[in-house]
Protein backbone atom coordinates (compact mmCIF):
# COMPACT_ATOMS: atom_id res chain seq x y z
CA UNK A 1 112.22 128.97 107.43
CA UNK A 2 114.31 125.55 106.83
CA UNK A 3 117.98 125.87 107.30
CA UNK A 4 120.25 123.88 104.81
CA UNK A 5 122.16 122.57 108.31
CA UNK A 6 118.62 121.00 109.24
CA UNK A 7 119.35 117.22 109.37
CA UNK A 8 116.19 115.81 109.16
CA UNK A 9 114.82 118.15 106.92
CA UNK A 10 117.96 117.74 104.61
CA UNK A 11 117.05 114.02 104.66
CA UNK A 12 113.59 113.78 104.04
CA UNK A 13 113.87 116.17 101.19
CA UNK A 14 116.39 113.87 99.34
CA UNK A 15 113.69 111.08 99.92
CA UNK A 16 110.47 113.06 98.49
CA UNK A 17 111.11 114.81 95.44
CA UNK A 18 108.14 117.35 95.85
CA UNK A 19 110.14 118.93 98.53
CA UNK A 20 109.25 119.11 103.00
CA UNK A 21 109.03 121.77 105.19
CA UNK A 22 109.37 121.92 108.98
CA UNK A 23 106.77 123.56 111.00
CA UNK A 24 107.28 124.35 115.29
CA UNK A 25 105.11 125.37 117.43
CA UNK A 26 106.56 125.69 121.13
CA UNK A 27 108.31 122.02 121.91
CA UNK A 28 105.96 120.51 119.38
CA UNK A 29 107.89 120.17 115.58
CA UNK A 30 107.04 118.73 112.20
CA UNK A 31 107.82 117.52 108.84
CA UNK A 32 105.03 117.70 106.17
CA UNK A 33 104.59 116.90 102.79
CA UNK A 34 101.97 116.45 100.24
CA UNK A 35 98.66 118.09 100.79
CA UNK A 36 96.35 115.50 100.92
CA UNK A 37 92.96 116.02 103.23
CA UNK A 38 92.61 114.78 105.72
CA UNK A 39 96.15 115.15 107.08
CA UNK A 40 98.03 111.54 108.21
CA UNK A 41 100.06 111.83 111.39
CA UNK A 42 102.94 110.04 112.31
CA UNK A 43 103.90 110.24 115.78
CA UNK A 44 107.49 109.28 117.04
CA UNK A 45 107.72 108.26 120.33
CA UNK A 46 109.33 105.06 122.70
CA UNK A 47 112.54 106.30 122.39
CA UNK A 48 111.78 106.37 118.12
CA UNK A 49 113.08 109.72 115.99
CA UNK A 50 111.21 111.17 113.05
CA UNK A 51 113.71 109.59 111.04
CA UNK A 52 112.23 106.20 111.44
CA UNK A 53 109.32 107.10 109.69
CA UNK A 54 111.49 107.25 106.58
CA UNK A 55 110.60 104.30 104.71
CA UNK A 56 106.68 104.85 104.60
CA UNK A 57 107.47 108.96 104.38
CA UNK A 58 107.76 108.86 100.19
CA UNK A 59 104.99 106.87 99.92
CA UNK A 60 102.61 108.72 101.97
CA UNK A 61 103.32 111.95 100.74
CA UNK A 62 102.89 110.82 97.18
CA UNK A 63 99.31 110.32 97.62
């Protein structure tokens, strides 16, 4: 279950107004919204954060 203390979490919730949830499995952890089928995946890497998915986040989950 989400913590309130969960940054990111804490973040994208204030961004989508439908609400996010973080899902882990082993090393591997998420933030979903929406429910849309088929599921879009964005994947962080480089040296990027989750967080810099932020702008298209609202947007995406919408639909």
């Amino acid at each position: 279950m989400d913590t309130p203390s969960d940054p990111v979490v804490a973040a994208m919730s204030r961004l989508v107004p439908a609400g996010v949830a973080r899902g882990r499995a082993g090393h591997l952890s998420w933030i979903e919204a929406g429910s849309a089928t088929p599921p879009v995946v964005l994947v962080a890497g480089a040296g990027e954060v989750g967080l810099d998915w932020a702008v298209m986040f609202p947007d995406l989950a919408a639909r």
